[in-house]
N, C-alpha and C. Protein backbone atom coordinates (compact mmCIF):
# COMPACT_ATOMS: atom_id res chain seq x y z
N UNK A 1 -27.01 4.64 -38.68
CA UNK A 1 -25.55 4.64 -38.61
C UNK A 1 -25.12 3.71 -37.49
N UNK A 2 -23.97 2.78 -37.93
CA UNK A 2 -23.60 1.75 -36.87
C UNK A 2 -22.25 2.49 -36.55
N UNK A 3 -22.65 2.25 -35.12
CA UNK A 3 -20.93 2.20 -34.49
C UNK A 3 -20.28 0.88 -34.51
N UNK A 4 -19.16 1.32 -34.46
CA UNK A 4 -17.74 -0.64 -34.45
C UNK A 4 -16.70 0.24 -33.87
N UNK A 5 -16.33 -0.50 -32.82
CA UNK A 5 -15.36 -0.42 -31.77
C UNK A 5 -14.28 -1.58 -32.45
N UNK A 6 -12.80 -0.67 -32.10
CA UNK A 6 -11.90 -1.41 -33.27
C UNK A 6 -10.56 -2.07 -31.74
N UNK A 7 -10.11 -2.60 -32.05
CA UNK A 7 -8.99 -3.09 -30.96
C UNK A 7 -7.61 -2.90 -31.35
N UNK A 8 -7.56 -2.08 -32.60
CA UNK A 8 -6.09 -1.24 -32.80
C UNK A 8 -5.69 -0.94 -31.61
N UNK A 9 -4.56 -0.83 -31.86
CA UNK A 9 -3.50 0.19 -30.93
C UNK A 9 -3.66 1.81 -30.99
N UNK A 10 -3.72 2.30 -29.89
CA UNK A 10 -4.06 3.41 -29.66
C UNK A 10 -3.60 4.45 -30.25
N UNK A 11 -3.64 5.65 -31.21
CA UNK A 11 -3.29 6.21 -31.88
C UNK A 11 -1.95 7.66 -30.85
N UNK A 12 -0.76 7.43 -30.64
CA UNK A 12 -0.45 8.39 -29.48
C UNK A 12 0.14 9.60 -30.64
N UNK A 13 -0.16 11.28 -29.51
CA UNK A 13 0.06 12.07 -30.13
C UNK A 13 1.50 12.03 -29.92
N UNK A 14 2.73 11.65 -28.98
CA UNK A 14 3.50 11.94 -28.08
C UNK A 14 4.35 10.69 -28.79
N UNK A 15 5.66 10.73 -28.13
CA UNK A 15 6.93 9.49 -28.43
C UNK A 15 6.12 8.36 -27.62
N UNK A 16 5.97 6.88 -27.52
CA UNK A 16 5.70 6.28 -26.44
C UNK A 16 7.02 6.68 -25.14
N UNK A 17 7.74 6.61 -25.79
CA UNK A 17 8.77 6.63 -24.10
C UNK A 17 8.42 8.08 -23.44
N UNK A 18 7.82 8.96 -23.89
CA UNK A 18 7.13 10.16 -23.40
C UNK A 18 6.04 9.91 -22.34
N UNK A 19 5.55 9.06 -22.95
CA UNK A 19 4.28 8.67 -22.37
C UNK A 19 3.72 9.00 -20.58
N UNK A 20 2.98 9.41 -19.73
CA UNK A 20 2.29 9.18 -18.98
C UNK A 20 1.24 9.68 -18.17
N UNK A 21 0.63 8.69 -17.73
CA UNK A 21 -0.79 8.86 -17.15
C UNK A 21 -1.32 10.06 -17.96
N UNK A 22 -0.58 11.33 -17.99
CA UNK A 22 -1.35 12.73 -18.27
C UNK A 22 -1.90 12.52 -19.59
N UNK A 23 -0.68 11.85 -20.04
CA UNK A 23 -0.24 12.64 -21.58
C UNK A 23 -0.98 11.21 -22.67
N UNK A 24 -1.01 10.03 -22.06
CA UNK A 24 -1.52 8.41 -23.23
C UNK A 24 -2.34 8.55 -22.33
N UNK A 25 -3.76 7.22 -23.07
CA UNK A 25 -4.05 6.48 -22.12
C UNK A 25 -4.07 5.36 -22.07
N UNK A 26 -4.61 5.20 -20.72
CA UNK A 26 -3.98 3.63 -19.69
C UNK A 26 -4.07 2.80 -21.42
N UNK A 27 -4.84 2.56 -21.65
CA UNK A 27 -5.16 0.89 -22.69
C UNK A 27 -3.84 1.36 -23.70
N UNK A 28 -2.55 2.16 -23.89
CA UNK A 28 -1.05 2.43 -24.49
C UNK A 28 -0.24 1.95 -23.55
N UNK A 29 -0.21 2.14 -22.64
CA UNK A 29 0.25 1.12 -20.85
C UNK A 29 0.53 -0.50 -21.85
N UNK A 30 2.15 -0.94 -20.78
CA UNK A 30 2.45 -2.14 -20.64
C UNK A 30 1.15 -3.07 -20.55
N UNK A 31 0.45 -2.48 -19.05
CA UNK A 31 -0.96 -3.04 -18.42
C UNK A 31 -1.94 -2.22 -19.04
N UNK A 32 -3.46 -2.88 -19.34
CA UNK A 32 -4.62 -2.33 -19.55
C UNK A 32 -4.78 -1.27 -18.35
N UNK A 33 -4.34 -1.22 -17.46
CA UNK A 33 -4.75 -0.97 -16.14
C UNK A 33 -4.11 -0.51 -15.04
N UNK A 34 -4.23 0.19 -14.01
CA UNK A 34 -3.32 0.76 -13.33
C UNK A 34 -3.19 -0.32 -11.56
N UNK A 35 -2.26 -0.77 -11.43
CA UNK A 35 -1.60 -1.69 -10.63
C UNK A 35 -1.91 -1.21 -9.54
N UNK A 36 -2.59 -1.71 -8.37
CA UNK A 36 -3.34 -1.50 -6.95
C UNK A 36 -1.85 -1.35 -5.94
N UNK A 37 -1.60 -0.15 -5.71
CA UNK A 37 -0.45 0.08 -4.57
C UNK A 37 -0.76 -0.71 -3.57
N UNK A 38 -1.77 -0.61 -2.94
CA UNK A 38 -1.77 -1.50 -1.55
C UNK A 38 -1.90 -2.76 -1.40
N UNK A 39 -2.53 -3.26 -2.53
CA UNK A 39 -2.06 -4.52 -2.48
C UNK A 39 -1.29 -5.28 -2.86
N UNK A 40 -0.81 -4.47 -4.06
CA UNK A 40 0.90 -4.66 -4.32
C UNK A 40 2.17 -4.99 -3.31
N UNK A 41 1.82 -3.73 -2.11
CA UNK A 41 2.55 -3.78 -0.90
C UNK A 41 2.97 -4.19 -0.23
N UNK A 42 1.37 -4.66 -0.32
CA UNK A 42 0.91 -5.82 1.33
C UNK A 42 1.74 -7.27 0.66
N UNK A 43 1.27 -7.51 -0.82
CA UNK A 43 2.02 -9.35 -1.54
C UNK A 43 3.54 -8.77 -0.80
N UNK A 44 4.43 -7.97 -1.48
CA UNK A 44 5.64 -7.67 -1.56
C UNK A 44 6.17 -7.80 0.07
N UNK A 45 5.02 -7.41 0.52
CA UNK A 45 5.90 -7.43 2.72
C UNK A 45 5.57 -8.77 2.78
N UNK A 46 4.47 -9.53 2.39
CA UNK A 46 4.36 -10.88 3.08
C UNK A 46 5.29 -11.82 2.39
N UNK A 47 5.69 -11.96 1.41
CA UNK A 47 6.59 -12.60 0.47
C UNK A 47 7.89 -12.10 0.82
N UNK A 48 8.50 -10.65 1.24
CA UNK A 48 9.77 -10.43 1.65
C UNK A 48 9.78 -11.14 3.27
N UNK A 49 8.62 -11.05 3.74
CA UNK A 49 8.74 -11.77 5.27
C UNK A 49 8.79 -13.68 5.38
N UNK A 50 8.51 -13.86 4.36
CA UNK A 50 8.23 -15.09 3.91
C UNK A 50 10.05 -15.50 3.75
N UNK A 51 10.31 -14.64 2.97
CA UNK A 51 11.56 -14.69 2.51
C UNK A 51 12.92 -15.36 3.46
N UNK A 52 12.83 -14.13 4.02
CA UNK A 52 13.43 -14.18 5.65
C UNK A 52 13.43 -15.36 6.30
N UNK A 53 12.02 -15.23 7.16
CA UNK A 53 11.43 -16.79 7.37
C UNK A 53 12.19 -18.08 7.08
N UNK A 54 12.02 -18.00 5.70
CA UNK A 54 12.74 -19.70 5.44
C UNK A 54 13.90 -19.69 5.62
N UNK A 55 14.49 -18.61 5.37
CA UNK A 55 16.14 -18.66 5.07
C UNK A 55 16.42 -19.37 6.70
N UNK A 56 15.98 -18.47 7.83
CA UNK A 56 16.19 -19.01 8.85
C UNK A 56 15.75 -19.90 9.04
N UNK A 57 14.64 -20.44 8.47
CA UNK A 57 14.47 -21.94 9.16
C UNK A 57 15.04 -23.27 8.33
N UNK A 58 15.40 -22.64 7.20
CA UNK A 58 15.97 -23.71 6.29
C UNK A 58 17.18 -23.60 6.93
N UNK A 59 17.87 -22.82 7.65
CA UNK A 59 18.95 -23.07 7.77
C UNK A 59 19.70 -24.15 9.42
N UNK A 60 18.49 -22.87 10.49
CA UNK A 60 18.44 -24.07 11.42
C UNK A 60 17.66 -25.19 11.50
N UNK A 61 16.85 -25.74 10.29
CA UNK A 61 16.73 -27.11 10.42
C UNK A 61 17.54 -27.77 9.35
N UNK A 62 18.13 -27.44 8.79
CA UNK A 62 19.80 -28.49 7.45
C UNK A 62 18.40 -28.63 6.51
N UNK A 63 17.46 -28.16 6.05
CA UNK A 63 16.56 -28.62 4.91
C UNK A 63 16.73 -27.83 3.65
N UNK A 64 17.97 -27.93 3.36
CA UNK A 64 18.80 -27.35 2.05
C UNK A 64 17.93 -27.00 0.51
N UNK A 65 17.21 -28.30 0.20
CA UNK A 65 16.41 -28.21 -1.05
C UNK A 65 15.50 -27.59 -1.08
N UNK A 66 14.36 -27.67 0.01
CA UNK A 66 13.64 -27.24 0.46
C UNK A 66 13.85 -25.58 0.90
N UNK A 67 15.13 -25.31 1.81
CA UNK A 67 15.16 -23.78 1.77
C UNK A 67 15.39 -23.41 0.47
N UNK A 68 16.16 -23.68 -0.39
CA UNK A 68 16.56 -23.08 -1.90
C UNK A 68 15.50 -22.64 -2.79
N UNK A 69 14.48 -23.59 -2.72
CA UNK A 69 13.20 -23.91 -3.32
C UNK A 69 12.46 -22.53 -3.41
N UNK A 70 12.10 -22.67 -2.16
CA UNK A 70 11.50 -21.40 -0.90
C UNK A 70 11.91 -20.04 -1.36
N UNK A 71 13.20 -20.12 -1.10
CA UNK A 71 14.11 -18.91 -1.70
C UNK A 71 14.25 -18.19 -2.78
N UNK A 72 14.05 -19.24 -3.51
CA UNK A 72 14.13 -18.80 -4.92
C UNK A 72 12.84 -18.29 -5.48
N UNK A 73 11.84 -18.81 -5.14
CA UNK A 73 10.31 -18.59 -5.23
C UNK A 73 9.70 -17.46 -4.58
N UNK A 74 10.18 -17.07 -3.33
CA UNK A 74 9.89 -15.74 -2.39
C UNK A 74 10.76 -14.53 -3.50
N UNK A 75 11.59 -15.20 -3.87
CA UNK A 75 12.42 -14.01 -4.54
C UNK A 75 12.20 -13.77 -5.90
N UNK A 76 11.16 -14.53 -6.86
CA UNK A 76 10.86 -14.44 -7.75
C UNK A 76 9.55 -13.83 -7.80
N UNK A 77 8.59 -13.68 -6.33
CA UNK A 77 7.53 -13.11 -6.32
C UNK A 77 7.85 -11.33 -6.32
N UNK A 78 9.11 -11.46 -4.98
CA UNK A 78 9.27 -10.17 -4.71
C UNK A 78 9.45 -9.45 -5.82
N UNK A 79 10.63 -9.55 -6.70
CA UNK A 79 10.78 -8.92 -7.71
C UNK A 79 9.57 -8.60 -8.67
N UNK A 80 8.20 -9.48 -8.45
CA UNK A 80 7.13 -9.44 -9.74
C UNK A 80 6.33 -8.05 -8.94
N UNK A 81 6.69 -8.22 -7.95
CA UNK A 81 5.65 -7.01 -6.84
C UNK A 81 6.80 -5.93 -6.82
N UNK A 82 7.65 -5.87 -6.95
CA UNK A 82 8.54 -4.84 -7.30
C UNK A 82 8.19 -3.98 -8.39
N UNK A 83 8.33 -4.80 -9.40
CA UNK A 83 7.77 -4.14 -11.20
C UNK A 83 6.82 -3.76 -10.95
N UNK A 84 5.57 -4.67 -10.44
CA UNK A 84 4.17 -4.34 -10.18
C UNK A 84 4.22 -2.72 -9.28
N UNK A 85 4.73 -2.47 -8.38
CA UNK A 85 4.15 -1.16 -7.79
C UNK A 85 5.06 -0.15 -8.51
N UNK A 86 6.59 -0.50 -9.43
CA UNK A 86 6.76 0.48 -9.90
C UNK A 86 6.10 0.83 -11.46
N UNK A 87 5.54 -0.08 -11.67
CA UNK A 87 4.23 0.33 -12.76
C UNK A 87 3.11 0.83 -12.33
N UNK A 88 3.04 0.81 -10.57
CA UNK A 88 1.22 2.03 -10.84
C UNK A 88 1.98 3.74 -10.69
N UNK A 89 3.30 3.90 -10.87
CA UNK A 89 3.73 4.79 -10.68
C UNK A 89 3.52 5.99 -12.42
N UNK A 90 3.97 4.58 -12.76
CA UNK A 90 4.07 5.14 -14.71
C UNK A 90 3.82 3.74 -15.34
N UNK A 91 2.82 2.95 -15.89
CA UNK A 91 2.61 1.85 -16.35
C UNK A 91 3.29 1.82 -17.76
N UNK A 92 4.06 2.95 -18.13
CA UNK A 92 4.40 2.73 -20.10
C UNK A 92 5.95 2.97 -19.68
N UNK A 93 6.93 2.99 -18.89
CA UNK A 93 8.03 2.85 -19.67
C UNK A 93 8.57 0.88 -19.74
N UNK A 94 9.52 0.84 -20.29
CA UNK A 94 9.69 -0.55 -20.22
C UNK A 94 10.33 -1.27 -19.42
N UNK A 95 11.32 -0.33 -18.41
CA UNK A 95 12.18 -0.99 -17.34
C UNK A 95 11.21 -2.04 -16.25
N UNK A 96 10.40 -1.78 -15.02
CA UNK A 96 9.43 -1.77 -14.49
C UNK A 96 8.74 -3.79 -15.35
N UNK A 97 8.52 -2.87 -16.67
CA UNK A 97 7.94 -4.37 -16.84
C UNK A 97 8.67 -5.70 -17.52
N UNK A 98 9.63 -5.53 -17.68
CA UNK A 98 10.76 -6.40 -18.21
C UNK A 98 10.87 -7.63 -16.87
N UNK A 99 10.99 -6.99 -15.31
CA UNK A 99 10.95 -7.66 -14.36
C UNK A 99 9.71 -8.61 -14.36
N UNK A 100 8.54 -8.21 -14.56
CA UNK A 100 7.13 -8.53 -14.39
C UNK A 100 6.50 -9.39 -15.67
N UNK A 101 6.34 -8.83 -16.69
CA UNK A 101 6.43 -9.41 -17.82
C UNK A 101 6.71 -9.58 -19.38
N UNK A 102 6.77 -10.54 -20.19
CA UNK A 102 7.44 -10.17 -21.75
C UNK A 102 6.47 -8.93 -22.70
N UNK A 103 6.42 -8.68 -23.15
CA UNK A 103 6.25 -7.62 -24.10
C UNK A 103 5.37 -7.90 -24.90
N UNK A 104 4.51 -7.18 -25.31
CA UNK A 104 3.55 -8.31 -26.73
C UNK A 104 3.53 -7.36 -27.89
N UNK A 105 5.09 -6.54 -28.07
CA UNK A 105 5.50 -6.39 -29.00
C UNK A 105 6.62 -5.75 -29.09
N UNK A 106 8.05 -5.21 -30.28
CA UNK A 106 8.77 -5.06 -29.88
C UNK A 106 9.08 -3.17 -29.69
N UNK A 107 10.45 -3.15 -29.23
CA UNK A 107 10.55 -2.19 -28.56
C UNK A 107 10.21 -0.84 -30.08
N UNK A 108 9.79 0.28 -29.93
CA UNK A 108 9.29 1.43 -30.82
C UNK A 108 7.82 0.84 -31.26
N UNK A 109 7.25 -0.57 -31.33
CA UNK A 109 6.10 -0.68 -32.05
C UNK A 109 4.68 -0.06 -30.84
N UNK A 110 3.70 0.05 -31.70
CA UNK A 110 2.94 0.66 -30.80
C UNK A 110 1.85 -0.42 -30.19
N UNK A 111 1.79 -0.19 -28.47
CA UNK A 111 1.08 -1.42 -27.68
C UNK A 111 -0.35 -2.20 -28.39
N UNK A 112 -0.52 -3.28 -28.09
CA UNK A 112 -1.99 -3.83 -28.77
C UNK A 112 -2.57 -3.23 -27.61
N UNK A 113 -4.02 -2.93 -28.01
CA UNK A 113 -4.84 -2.38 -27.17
C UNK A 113 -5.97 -3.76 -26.50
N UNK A 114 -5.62 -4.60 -26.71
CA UNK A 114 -5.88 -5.63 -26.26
C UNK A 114 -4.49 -6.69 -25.70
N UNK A 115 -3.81 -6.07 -24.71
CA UNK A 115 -2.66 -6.70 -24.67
C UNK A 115 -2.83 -8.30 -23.97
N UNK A 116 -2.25 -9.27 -23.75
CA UNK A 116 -2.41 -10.61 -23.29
C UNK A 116 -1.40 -10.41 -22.11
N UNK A 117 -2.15 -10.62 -21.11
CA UNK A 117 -0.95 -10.66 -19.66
C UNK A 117 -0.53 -12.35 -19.03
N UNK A 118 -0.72 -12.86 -20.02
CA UNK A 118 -0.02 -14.15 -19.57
C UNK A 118 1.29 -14.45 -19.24
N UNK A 119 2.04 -13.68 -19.20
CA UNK A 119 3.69 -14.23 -19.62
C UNK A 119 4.49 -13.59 -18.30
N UNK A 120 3.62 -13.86 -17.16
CA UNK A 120 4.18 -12.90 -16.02
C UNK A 120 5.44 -13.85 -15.60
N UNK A 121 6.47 -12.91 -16.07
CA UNK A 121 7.59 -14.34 -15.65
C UNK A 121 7.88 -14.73 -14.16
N UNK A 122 8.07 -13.38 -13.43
CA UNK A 122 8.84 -13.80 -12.28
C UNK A 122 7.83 -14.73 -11.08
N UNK A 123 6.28 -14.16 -11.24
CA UNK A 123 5.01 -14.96 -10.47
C UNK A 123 4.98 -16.47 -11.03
N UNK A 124 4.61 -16.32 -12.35
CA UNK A 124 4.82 -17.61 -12.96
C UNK A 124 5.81 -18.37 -12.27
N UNK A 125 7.27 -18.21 -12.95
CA UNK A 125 8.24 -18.95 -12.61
C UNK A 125 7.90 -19.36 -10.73
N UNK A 126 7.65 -18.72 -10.05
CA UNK A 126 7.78 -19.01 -8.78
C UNK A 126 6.80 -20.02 -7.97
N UNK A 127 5.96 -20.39 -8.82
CA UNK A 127 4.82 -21.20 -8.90
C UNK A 127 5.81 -23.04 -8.40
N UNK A 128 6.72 -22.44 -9.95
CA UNK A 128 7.69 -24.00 -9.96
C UNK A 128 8.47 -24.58 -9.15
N UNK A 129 9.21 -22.91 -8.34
CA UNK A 129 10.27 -23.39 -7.12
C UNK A 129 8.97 -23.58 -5.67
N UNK A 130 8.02 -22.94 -5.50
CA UNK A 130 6.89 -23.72 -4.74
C UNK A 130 6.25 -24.91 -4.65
N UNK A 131 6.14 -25.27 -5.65
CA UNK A 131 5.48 -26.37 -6.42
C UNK A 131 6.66 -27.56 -5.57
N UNK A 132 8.28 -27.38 -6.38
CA UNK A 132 8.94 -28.18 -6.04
C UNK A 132 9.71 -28.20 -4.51
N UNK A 133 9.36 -27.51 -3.79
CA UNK A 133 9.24 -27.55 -2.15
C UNK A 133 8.71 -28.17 -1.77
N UNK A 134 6.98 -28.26 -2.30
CA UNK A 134 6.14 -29.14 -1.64
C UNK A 134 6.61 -30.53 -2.10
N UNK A 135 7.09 -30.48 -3.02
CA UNK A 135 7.66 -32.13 -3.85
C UNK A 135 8.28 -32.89 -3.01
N UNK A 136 9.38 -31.57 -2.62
CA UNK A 136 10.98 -32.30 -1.70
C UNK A 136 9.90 -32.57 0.05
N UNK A 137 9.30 -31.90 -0.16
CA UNK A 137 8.56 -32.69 1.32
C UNK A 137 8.02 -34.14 1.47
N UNK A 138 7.14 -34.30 0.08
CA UNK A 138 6.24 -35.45 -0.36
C UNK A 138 7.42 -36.66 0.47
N UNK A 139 8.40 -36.28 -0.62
CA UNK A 139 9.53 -37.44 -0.71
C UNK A 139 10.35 -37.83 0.87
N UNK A 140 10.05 -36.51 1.64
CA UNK A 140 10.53 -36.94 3.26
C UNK A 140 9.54 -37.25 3.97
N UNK A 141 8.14 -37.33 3.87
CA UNK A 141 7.25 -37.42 4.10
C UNK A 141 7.30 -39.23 4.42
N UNK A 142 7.52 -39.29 2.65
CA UNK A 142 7.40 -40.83 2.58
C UNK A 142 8.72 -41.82 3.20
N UNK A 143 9.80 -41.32 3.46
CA UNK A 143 11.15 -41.60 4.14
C UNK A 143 10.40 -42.03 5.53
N UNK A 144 9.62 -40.70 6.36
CA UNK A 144 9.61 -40.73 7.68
C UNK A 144 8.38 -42.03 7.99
N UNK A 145 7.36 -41.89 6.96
CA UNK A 145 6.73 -42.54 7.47
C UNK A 145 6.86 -44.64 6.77
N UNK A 146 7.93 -44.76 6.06
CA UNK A 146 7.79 -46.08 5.22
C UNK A 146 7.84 -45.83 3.86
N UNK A 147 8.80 -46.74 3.40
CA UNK A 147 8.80 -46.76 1.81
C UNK A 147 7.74 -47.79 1.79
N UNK A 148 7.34 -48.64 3.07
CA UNK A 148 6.89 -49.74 2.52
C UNK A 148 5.19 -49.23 2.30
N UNK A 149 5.16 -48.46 2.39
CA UNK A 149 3.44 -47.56 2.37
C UNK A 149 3.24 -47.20 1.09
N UNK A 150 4.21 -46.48 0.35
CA UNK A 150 4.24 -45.97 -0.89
C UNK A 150 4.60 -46.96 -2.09
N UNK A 151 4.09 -46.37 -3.14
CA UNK A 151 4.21 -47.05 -4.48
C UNK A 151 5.09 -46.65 -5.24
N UNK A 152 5.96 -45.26 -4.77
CA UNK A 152 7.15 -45.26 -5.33
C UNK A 152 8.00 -45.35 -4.03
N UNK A 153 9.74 -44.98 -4.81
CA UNK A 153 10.71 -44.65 -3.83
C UNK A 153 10.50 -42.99 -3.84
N UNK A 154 11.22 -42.83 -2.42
CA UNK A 154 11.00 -41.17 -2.22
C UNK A 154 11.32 -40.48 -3.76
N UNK A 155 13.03 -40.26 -3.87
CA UNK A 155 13.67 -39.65 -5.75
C UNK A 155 12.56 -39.85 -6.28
N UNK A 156 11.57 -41.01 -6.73
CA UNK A 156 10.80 -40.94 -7.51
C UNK A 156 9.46 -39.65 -7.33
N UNK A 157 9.34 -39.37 -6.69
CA UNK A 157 8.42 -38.52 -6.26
C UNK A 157 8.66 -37.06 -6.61
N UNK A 158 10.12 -36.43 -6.23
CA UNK A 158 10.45 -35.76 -6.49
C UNK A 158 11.02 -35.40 -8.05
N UNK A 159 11.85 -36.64 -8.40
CA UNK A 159 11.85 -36.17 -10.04
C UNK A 159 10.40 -36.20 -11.20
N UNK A 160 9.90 -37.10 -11.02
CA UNK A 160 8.51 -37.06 -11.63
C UNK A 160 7.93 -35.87 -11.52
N UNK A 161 7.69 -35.65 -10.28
CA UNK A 161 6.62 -34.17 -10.31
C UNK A 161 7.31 -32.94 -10.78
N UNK A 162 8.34 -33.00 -10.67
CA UNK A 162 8.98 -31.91 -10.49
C UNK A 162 9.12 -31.39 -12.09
N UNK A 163 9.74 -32.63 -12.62
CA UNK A 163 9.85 -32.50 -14.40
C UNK A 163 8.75 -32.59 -14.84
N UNK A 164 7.69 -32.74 -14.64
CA UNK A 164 6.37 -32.87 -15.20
C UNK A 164 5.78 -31.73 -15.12
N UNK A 165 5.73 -30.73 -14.08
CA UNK A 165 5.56 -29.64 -13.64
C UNK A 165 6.20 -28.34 -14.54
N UNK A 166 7.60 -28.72 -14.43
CA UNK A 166 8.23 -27.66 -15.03
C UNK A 166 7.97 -27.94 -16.59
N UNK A 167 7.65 -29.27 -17.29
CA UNK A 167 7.25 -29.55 -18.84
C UNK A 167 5.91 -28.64 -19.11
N UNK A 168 4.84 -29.07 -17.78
CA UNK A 168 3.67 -28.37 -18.23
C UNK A 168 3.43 -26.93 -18.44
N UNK A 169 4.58 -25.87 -17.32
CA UNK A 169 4.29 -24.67 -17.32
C UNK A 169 5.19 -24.02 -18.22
N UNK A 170 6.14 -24.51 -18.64
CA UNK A 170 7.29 -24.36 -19.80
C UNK A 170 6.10 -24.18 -21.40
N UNK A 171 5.11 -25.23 -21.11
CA UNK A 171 4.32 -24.75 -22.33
C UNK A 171 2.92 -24.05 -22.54
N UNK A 172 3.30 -23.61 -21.39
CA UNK A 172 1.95 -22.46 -21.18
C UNK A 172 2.59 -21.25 -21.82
């Protein structure tokens, strides 16, 4: 007699919005898995301190694009570590992961038991306003030290990467 292990969706006795820890298990979860509090914590304080941080220094040094950048990216992490620790609380209702990530199916259907965690929006997305911080530096970089060094003009540096960046992760 052979055994075969199947990757259906988990058969629940219960409503899913009923659902937790006690009552499903984890692989009926948003996540395969239950979300690490402490290190959840620890991202969420260094990224809210991060946060802070720039605001003040973007502000007393006038580096406008650059703080926005920053800003927007610290605040797109926080919120992903937000969802994240309020999912090791109860990983199955849907509020929690709407912040964190899309769904890989719709609302009443029952979870794949092989779910795909690619689509983490708010980490993802924050990749891009980082990404394009370091850009807006490149481009003062090359101001302070000579256009005549570089092979582009500064703008060029910054729109290139920046749209190229956001093309590539737009199709992930």
């Amino acid at each position: 007699m052979s055994t075969t292990t199947s990757s259906a969706a988990p058969i629940l006795t219960v409503p899913y919005d009923d659902c937790t820890l006690e009552l499903c298990p984890i692989i009926a979860a948003q996540l395969p898995y239950d979300p690490n509090l402490a290190g959840n914590v620890l991202y969420l304080s260094i990224f809210s301190a991060c946060l802070v941080i720039n605001a003040v220094l973007g502000v007393w040094f006038r580096t406008w694009s650059y703080m926005i950048a920053m800003l927007l990216g610290c605040f797109l992490e926080v919120l992903g570590y937000i969802g994240r620790i309020q999912m090791h609380y109860n990983p199955f209702p849907q509020g929690p992961f709407f912040t964190f990530a899309l769904p890989n199916s719709k609302p009443g259907e029952a979870r794949s038991a092989n779910f795909d965690c690619r689509y983490l929006i708010p980490v993802t997305i924050a990749s891009i306003f980082f990404t394009a911080a370091i850009y807006f530096t490149l481009s003062r970089l090359v101001v302070i030290f000579g256009e005549r060094h570089s092979y582009f003009r500064p703008r060029t540096y910054t729109v290139f990467f920046i749209s190229s960046y956001v093309s590539r992760r737009s199709r992930q």
